[in-house]
PDB file of N, CA and C in Angstrom:
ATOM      1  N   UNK A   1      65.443   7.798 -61.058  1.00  0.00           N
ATOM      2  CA  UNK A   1      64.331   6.961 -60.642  1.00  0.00           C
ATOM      3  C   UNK A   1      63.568   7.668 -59.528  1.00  0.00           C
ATOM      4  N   UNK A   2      62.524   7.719 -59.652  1.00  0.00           N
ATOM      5  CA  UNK A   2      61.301   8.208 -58.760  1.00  0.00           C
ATOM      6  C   UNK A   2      61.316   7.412 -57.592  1.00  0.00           C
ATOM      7  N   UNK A   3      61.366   8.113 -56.226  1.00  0.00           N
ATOM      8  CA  UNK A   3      61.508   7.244 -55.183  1.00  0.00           C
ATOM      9  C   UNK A   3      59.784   7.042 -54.916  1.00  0.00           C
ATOM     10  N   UNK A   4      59.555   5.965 -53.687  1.00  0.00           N
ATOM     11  CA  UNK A   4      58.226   5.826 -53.237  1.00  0.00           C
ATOM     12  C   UNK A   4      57.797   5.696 -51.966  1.00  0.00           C
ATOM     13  N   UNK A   5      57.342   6.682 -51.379  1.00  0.00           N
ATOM     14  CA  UNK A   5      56.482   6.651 -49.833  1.00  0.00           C
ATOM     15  C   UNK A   5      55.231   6.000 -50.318  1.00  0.00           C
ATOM     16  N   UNK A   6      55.045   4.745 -49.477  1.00  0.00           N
ATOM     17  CA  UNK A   6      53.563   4.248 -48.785  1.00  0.00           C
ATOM     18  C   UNK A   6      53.304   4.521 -47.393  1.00  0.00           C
ATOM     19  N   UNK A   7      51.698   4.624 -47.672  1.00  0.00           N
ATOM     20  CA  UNK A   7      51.761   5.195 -46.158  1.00  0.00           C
ATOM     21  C   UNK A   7      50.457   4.257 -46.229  1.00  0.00           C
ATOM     22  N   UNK A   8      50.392   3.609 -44.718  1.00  0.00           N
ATOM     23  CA  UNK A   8      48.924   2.638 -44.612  1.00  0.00           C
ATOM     24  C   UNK A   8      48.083   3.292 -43.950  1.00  0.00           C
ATOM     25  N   UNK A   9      47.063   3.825 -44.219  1.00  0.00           N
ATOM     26  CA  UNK A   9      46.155   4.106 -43.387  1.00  0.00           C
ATOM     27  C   UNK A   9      45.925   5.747 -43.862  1.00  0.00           C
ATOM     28  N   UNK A  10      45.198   6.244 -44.226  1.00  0.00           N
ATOM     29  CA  UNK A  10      44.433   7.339 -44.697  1.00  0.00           C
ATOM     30  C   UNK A  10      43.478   8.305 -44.361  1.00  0.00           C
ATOM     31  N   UNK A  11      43.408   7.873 -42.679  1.00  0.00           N
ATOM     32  CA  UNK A  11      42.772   9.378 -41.808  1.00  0.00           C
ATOM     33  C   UNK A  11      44.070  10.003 -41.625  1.00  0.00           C
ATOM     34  N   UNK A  12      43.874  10.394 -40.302  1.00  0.00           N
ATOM     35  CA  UNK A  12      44.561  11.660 -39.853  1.00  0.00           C
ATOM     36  C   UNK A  12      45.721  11.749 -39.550  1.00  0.00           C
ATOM     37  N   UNK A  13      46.328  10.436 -39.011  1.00  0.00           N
ATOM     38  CA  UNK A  13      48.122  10.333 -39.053  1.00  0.00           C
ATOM     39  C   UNK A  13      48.567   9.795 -40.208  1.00  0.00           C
ATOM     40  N   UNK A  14      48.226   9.381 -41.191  1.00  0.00           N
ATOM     41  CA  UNK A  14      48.552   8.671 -42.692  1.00  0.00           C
ATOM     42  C   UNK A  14      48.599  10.044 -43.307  1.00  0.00           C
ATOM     43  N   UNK A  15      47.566  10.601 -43.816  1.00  0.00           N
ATOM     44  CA  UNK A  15      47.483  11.804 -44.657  1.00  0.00           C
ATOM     45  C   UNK A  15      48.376  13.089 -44.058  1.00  0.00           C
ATOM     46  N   UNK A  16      48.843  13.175 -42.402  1.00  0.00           N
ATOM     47  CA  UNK A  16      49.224  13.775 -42.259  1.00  0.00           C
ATOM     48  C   UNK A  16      51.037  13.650 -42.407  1.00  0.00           C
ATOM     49  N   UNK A  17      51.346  12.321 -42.455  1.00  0.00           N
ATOM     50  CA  UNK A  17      52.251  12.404 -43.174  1.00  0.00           C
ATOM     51  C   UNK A  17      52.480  12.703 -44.348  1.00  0.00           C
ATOM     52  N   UNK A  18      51.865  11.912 -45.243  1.00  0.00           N
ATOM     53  CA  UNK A  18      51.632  12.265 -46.945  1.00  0.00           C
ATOM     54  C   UNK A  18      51.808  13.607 -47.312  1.00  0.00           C
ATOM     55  N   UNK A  19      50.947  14.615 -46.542  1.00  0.00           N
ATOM     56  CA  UNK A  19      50.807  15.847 -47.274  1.00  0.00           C
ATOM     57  C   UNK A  19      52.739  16.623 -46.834  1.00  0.00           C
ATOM     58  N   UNK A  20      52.985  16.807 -45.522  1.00  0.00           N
ATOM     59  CA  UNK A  20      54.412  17.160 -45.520  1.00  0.00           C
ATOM     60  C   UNK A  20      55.560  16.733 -46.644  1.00  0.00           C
ATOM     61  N   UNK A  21      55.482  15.861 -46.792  1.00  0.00           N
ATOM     62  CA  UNK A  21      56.437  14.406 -47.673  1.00  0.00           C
ATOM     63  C   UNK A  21      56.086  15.399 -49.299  1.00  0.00           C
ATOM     64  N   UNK A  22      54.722  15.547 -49.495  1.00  0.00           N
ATOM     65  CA  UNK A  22      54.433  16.355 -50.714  1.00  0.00           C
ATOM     66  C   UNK A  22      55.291  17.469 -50.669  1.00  0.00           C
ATOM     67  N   UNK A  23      54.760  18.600 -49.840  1.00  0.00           N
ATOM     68  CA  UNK A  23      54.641  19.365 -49.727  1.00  0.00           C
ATOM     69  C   UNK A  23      57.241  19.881 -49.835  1.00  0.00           C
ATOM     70  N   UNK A  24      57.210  18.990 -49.420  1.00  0.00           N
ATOM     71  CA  UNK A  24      58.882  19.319 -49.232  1.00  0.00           C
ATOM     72  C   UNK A  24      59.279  18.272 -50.807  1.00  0.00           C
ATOM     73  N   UNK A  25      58.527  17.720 -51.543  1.00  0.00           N
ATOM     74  CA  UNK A  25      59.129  16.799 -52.788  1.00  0.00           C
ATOM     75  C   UNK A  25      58.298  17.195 -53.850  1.00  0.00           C
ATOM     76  N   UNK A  26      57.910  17.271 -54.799  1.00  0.00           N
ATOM     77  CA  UNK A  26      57.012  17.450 -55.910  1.00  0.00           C
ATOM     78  C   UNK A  26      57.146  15.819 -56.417  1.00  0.00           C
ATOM     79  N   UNK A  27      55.724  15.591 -57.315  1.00  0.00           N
ATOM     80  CA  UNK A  27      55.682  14.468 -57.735  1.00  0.00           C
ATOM     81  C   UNK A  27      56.748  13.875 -58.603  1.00  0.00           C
ATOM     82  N   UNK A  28      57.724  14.379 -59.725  1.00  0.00           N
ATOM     83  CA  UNK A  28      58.352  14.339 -60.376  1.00  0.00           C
ATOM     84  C   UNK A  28      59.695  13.601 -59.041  1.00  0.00           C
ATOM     85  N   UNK A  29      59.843  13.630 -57.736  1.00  0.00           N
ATOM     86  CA  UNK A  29      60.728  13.311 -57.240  1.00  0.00           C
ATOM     87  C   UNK A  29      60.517  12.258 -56.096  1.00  0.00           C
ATOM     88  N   UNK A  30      58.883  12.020 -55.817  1.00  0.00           N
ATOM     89  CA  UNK A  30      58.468  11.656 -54.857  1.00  0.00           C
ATOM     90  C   UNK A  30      56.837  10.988 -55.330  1.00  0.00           C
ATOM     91  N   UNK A  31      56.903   9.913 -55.937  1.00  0.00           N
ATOM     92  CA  UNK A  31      55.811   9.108 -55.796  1.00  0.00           C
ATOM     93  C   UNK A  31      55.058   8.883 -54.318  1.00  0.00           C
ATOM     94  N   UNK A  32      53.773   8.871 -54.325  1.00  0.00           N
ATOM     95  CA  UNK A  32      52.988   8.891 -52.432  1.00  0.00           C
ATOM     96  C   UNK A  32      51.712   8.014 -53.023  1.00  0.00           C
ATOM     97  N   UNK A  33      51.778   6.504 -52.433  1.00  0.00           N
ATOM     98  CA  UNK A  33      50.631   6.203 -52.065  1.00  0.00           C
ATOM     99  C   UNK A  33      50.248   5.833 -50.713  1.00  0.00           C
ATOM    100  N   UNK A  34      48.943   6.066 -51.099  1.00  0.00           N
ATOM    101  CA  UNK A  34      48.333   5.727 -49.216  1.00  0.00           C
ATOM    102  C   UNK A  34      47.380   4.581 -49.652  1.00  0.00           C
ATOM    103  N   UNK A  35      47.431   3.861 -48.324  1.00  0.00           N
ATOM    104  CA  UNK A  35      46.140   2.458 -48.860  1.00  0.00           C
ATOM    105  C   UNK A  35      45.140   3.186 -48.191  1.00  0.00           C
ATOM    106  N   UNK A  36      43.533   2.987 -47.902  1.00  0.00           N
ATOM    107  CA  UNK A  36      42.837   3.416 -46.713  1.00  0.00           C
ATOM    108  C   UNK A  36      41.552   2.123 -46.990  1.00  0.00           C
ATOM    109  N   UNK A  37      41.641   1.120 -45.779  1.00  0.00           N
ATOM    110  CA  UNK A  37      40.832   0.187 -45.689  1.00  0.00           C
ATOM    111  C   UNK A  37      39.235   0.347 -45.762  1.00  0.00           C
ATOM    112  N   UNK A  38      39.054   1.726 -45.563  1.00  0.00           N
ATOM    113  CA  UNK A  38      37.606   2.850 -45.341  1.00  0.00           C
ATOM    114  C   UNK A  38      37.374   3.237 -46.658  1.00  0.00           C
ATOM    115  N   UNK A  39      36.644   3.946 -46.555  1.00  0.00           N
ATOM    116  CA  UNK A  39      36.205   4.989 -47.894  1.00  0.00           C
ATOM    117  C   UNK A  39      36.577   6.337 -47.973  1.00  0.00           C
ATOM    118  N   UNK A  40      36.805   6.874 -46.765  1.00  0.00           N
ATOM    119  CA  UNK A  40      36.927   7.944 -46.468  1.00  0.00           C
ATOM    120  C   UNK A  40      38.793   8.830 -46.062  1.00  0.00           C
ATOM    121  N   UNK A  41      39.079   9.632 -46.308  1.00  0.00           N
ATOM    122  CA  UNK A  41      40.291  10.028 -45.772  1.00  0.00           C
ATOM    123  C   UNK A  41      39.873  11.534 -44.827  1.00  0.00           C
ATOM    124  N   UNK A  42      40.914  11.629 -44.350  1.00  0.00           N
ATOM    125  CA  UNK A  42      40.690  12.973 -43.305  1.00  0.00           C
ATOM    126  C   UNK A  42      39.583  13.032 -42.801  1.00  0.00           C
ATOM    127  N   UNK A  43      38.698  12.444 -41.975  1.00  0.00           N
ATOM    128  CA  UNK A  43      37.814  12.561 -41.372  1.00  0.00           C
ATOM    129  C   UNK A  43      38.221  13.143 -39.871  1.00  0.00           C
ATOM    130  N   UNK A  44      37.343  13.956 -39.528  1.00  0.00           N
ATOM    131  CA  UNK A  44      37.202  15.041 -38.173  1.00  0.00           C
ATOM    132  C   UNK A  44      36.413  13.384 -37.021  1.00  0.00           C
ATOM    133  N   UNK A  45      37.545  12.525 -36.793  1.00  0.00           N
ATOM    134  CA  UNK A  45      37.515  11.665 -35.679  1.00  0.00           C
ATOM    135  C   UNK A  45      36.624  12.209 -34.169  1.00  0.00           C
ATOM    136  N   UNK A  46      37.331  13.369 -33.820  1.00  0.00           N
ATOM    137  CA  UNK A  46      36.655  13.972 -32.770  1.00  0.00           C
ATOM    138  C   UNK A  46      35.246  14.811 -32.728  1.00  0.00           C
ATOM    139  N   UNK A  47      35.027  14.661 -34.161  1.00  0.00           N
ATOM    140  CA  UNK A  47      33.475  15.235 -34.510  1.00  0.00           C
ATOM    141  C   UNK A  47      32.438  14.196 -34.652  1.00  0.00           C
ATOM    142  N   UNK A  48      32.651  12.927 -34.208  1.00  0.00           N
ATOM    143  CA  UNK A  48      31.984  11.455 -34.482  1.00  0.00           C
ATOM    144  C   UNK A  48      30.685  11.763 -33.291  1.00  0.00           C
ATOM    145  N   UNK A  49      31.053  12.110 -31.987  1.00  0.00           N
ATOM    146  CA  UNK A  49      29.924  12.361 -31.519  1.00  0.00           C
ATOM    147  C   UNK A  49      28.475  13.629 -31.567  1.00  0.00           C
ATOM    148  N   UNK A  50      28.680  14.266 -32.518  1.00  0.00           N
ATOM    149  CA  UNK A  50      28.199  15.446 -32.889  1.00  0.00           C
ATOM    150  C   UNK A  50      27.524  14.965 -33.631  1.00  0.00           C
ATOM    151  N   UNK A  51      27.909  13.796 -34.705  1.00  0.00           N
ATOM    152  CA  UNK A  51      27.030  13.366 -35.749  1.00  0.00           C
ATOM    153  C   UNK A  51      26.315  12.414 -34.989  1.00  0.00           C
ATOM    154  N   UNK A  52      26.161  11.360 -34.277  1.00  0.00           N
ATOM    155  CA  UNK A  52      25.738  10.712 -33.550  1.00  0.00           C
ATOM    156  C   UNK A  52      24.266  11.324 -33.191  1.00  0.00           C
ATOM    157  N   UNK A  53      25.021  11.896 -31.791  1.00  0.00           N
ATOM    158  CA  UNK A  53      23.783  13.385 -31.326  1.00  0.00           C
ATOM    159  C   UNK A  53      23.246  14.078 -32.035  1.00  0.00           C
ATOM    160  N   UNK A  54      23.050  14.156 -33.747  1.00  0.00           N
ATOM    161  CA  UNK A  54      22.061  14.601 -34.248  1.00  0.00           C
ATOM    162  C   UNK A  54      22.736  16.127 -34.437  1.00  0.00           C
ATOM    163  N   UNK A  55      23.327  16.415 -33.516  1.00  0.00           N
ATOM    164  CA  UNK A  55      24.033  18.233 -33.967  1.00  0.00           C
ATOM    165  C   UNK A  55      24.703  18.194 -35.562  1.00  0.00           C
ATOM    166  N   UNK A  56      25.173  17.322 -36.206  1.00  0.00           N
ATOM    167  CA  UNK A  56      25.703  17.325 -37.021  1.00  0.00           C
ATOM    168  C   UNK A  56      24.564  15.752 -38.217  1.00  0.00           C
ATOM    169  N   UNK A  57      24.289  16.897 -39.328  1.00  0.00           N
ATOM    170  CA  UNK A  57      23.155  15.763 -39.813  1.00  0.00           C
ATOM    171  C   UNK A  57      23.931  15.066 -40.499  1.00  0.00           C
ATOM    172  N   UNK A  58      24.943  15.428 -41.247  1.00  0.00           N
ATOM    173  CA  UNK A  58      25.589  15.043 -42.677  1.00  0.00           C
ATOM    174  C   UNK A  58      26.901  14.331 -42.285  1.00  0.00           C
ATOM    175  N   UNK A  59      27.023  13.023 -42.378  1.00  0.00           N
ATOM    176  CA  UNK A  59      28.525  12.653 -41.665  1.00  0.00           C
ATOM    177  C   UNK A  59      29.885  13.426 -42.905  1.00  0.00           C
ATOM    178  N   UNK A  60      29.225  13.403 -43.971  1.00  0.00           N
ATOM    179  CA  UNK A  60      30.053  14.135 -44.933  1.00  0.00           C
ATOM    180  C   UNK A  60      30.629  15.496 -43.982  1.00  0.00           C
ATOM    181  N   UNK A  61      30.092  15.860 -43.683  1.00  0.00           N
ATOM    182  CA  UNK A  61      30.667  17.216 -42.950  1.00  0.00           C
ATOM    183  C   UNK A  61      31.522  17.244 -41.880  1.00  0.00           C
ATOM    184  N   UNK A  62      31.979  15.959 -41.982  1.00  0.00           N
ATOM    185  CA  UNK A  62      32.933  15.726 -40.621  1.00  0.00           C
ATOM    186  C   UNK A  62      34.397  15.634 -41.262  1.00  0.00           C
ATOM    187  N   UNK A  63      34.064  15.668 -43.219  1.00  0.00           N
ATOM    188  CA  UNK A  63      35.926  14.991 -43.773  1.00  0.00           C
ATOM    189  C   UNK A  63      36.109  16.339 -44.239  1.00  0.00           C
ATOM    190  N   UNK A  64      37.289  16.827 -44.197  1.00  0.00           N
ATOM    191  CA  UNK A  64      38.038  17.988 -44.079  1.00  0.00           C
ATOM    192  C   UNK A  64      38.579  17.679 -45.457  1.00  0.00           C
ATOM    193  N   UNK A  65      38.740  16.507 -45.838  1.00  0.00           N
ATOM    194  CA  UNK A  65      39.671  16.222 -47.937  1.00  0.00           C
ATOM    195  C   UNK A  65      39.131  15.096 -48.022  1.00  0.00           C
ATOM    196  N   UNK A  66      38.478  15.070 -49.101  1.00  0.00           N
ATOM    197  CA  UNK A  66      38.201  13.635 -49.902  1.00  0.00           C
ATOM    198  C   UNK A  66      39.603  13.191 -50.663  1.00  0.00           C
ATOM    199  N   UNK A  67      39.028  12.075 -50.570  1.00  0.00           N
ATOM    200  CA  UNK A  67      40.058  11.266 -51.373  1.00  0.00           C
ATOM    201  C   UNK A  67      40.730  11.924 -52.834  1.00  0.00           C
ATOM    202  N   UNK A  68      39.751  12.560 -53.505  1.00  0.00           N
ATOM    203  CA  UNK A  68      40.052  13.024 -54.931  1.00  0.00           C
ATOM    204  C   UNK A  68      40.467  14.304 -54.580  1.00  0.00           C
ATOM    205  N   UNK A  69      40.569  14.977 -54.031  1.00  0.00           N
ATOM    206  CA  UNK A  69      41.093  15.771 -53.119  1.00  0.00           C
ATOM    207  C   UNK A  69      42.740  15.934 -53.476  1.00  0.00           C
ATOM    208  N   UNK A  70      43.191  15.092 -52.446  1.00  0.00           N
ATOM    209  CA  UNK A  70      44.420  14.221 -52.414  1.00  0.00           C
ATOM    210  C   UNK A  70      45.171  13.875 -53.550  1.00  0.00           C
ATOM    211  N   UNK A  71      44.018  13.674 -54.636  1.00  0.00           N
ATOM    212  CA  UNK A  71      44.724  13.047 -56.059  1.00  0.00           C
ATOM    213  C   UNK A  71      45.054  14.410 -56.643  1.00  0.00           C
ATOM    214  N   UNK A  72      43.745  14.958 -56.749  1.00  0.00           N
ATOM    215  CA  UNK A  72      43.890  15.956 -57.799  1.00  0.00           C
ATOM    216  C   UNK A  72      44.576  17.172 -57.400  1.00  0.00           C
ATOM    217  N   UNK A  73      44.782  17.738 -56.383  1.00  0.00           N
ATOM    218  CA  UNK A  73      45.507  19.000 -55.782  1.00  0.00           C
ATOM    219  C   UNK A  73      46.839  18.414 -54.866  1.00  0.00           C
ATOM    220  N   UNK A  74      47.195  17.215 -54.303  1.00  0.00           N
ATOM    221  CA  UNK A  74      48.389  17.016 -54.123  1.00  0.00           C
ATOM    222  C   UNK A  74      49.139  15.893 -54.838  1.00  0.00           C
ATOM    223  N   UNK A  75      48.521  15.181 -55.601  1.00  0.00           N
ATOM    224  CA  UNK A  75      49.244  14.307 -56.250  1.00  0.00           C
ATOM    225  C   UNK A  75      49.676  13.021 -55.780  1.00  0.00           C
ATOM    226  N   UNK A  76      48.608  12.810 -54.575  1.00  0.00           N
ATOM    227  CA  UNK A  76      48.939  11.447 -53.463  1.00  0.00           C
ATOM    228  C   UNK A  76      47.536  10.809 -54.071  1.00  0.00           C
ATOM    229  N   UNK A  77      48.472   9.473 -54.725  1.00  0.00           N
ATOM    230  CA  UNK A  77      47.284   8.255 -54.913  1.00  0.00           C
ATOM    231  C   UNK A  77      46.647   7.667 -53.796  1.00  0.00           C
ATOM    232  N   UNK A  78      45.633   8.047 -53.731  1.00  0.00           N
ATOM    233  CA  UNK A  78      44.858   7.500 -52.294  1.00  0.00           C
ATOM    234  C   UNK A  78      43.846   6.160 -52.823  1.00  0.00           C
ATOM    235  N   UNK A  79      44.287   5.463 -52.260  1.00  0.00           N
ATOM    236  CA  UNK A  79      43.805   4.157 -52.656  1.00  0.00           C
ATOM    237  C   UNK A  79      42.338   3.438 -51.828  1.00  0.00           C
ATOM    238  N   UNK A  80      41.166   4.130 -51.453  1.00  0.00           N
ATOM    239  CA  UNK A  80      40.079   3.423 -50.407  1.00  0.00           C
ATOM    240  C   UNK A  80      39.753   2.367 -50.938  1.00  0.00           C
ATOM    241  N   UNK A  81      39.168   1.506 -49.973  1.00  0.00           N
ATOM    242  CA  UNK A  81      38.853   0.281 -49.689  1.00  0.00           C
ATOM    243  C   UNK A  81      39.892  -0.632 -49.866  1.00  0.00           C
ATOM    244  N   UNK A  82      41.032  -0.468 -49.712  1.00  0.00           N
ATOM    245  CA  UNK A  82      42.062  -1.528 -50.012  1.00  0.00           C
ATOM    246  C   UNK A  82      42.802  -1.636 -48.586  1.00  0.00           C
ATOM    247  N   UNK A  83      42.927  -2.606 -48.379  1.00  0.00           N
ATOM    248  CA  UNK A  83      43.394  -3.407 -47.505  1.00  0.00           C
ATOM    249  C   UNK A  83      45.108  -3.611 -47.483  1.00  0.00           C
ATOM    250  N   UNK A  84      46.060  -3.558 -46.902  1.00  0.00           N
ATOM    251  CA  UNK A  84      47.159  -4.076 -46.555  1.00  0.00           C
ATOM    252  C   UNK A  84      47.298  -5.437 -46.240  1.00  0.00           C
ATOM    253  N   UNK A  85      47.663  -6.358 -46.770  1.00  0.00           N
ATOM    254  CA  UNK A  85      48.002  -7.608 -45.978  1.00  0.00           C
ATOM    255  C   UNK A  85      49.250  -8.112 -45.586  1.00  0.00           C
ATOM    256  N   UNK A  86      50.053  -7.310 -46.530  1.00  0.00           N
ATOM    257  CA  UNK A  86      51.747  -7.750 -46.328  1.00  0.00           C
ATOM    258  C   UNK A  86      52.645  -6.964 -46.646  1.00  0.00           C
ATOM    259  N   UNK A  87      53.513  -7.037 -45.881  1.00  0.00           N
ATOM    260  CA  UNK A  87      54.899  -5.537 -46.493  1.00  0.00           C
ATOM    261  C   UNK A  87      56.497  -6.253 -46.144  1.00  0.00           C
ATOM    262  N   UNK A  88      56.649  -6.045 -47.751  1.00  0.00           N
ATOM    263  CA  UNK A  88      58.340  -7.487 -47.808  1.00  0.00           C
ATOM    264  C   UNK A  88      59.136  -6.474 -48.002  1.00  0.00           C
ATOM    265  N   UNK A  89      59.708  -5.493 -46.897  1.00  0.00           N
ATOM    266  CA  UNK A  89      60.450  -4.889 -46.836  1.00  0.00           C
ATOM    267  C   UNK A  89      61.327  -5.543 -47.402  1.00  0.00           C
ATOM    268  N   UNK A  90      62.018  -6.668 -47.631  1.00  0.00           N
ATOM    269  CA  UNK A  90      63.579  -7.090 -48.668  1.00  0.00           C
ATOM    270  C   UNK A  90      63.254  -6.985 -49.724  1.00  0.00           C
ATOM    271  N   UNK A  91      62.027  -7.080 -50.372  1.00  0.00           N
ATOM    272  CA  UNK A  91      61.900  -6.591 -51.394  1.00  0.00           C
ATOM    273  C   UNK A  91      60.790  -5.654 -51.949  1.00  0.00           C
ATOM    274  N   UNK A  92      61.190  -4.600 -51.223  1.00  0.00           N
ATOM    275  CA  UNK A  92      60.463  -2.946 -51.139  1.00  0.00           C
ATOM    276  C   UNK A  92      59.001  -3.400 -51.842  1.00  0.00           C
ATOM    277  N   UNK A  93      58.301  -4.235 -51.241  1.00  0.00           N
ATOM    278  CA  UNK A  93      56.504  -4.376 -51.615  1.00  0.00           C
ATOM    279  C   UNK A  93      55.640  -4.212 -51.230  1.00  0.00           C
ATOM    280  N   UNK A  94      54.798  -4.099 -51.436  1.00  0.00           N
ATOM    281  CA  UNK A  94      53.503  -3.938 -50.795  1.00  0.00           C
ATOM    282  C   UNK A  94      52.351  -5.093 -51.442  1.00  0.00           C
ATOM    283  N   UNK A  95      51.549  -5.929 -50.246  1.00  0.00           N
ATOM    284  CA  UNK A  95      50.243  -6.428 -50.900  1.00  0.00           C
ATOM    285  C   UNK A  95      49.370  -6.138 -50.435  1.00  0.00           C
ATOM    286  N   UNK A  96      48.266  -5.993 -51.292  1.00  0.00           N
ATOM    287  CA  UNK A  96      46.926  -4.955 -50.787  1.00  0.00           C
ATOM    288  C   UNK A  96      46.000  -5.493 -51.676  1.00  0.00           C
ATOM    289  N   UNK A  97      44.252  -5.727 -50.997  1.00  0.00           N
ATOM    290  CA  UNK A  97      43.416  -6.660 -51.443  1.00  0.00           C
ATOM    291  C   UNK A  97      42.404  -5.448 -51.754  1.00  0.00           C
ATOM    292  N   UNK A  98      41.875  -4.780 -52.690  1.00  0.00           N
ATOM    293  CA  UNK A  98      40.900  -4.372 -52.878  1.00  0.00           C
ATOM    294  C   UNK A  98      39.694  -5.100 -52.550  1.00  0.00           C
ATOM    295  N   UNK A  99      38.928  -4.254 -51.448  1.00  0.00           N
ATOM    296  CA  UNK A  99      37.696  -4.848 -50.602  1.00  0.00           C
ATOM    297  C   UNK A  99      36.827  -4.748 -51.306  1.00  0.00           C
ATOM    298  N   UNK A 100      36.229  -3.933 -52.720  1.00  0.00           N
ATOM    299  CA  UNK A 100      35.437  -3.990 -53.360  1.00  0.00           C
ATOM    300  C   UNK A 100      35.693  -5.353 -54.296  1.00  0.00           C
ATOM    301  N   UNK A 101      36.324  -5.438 -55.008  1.00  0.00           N
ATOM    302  CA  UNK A 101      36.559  -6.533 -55.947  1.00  0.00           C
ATOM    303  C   UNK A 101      37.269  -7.645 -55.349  1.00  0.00           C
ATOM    304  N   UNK A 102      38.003  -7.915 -54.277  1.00  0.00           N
ATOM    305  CA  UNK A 102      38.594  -9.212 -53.678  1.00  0.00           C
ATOM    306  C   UNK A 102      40.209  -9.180 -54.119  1.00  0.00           C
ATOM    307  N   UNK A 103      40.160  -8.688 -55.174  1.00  0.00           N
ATOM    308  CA  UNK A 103      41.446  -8.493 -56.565  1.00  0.00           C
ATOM    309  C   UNK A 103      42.537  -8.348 -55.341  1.00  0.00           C
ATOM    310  N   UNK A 104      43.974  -8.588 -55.812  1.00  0.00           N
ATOM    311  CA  UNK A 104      44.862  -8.168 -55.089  1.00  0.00           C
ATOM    312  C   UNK A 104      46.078  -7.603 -56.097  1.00  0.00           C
TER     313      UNK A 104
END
């Protein structure tokens, strides 16, 4: 049986777990999803004022991995716009509300 890391949250301490966890398991041994309440994963946090100030035009140029990124070269389902609402550790779950559709 395929074990499973969730990881909540999909900038820079979420993904930076994810990718290690990959990187030491292959998918075949190690299922990885991440929720990310945003749209975005790996975003350059400390580059927020650069785009602001106009030095930086493109906020795109601030994310270091897109989401498909993630899917397609490490094999971590990255899940944006979804929300966390509950985690029943007794019975290893996760609930999560997709913010686009409401769906859970």
């Amino acid at each position: 049986m395929t074990e499973r890391l969730v990881v909540v949250g999909g900038d820079a301490a979420g993904m930076s777990a994810a990718s290690p966890a990959r990187r030491r398991r292959g998918p075949d041994d190690l299922e990885i999803v991440a929720f990310e309440r945003g749209s975005t994963t790996s975003y350059s946090a400390c580059g927020i004022p650069y785009w602001i100030g106009d030095v930086v035009s493109d906020r795109n140029r601030l994310i270091s991995r897109h989401p498909a990124t993630f899917r397609h070269s490490f094999a971590i389902d990255v899940r944006i716009r979804t929300e966390v609402e509950e985690i029943d550790l007794d019975r290893r779950e996760v609930r999560a509300r997709d913010l686009e559709t409401g769906s859970t």
